[in-house]
Protein backbone atom coordinates (compact mmCIF):
# COMPACT_ATOMS: atom_id res chain seq x y z
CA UNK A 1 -13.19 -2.71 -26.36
CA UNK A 2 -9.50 -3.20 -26.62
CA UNK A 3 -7.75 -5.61 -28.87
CA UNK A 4 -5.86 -7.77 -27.36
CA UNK A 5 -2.32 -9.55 -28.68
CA UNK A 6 -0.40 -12.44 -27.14
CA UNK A 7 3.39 -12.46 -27.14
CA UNK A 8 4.75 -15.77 -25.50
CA UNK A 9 7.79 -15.84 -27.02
CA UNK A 10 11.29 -14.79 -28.18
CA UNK A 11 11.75 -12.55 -30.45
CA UNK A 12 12.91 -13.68 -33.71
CA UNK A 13 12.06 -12.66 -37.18
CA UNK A 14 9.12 -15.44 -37.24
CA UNK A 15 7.87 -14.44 -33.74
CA UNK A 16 8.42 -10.61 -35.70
CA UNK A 17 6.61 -11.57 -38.32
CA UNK A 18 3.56 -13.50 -36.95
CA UNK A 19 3.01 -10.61 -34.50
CA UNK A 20 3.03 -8.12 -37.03
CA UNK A 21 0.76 -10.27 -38.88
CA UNK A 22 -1.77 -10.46 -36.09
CA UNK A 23 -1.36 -6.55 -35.05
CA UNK A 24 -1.70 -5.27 -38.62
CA UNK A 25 -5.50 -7.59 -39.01
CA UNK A 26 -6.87 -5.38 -35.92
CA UNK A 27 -7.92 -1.81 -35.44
CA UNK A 28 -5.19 0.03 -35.38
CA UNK A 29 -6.99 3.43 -33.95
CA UNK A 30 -8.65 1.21 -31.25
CA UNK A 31 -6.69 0.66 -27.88
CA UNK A 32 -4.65 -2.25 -27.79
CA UNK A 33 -3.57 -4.78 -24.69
CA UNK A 34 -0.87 -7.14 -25.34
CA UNK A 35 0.06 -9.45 -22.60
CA UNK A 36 3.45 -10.46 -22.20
CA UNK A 37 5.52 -13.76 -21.29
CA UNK A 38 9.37 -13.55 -23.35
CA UNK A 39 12.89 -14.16 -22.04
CA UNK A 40 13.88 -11.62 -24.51
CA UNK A 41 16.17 -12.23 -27.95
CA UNK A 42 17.22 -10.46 -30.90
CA UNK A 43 16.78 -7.17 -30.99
CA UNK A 44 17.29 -6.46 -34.87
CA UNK A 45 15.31 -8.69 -36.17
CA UNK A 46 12.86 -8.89 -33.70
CA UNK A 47 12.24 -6.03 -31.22
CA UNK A 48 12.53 -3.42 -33.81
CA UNK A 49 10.05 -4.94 -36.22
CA UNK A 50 7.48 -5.83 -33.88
CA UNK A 51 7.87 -1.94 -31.92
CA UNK A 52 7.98 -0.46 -35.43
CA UNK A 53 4.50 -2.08 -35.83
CA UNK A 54 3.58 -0.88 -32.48
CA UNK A 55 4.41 2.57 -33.46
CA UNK A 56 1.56 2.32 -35.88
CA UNK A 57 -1.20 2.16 -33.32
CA UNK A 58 -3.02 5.22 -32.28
CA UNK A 59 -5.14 4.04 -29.40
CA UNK A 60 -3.88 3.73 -25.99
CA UNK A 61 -1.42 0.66 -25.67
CA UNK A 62 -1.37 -1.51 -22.39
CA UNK A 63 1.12 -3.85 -21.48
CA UNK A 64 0.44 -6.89 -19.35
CA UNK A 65 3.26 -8.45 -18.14
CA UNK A 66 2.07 -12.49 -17.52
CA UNK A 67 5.51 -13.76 -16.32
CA UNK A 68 8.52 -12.38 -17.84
CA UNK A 69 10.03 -9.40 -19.66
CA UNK A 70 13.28 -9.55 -20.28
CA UNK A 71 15.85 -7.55 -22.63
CA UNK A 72 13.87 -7.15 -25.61
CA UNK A 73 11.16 -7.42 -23.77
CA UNK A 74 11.45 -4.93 -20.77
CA UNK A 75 13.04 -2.64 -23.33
CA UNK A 76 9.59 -3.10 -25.67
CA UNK A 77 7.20 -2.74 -22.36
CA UNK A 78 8.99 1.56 -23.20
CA UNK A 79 6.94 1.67 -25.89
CA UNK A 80 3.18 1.12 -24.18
CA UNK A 81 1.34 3.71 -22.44
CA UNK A 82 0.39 1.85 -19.53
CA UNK A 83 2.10 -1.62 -18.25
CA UNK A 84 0.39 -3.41 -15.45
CA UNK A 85 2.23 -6.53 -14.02
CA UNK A 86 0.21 -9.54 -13.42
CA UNK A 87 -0.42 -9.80 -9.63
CA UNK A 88 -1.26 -13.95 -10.18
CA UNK A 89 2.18 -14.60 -10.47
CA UNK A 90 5.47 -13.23 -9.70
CA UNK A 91 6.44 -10.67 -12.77
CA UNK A 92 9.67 -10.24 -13.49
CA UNK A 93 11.04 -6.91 -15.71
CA UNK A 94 14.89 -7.27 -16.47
CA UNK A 95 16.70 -4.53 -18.39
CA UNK A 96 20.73 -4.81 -19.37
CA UNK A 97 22.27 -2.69 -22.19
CA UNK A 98 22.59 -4.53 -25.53
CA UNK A 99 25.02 -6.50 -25.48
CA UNK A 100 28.02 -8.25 -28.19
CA UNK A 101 27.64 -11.79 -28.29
CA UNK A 102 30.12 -12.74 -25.77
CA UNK A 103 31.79 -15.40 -28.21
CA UNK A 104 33.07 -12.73 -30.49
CA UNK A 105 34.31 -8.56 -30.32
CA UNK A 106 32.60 -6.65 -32.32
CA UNK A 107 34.14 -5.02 -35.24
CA UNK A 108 34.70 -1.30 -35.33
CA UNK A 109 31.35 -0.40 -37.56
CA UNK A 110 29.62 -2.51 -35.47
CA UNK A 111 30.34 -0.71 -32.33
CA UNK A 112 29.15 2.42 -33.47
CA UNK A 113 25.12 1.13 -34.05
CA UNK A 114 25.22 -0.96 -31.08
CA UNK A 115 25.92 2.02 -29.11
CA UNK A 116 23.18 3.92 -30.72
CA UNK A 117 21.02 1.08 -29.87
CA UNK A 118 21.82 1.42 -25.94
CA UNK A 119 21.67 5.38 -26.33
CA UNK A 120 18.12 5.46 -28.04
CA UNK A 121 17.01 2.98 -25.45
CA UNK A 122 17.98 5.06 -22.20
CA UNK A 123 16.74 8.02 -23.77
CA UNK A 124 12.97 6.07 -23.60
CA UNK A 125 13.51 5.23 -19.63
């Protein structure tokens, strides 16, 4: 039987953290189903931790979109083997490349990573 992981949240470094927590309690050779709900949010501290986690499990990964997945979270939905979108409701999926905040320009060793970030993303699509 499959473990199964709610995310209904942004992703933060507490929402990181917490599902970390959870994923790292479970079998991490058994499959794994984590159903989905998130209007996206910080990639660094969030996204990356919690798919570096994911990374870490050897069974088959399903994703289950329940509502939304967007930015982070249509960019983590790359990272499951399977993702099935909930047929109850209306699922939404919405990709965009990572973006600067829009109040400020980034700096010139800050464009550099956030361009990597984009390019190691479309590489997974």
């Amino acid at each position: 039987m499959a473990n199964t992981l709610l995310f209904y949240d942004d992703f933060n470094i507490d929402s990181a953290r917490k599902f970390n927590t959870e994923l790292f309690q479970l079998d991490r050779t058994a499959d794994l189903t984590v159903r989905i709900n998130t209007p996206g949010g910080d990639v660094e501290t969030g996204g990356e931790a919690m798919i570096s986690g994911l990374s870490e499990v050897t069974g088959k990964k399903t994703a289950i979109v329940d509502g939304f997945a967007a930015s982070m979270g249509a960019m983590m939905l790359l990272y499951f083997d399977e993702v099935i979108l909930n047929d109850a409701g209306i699922p939404t999926i919405m990709f965009h490349k990572a973006p600067f905040p829009s109040w400020d320009k980034p700096r010139k060793d800050q464009e550099e990573p956030l361009s990597r970030l984009n390019d190691n993303f479309e590489k997974r699509i």
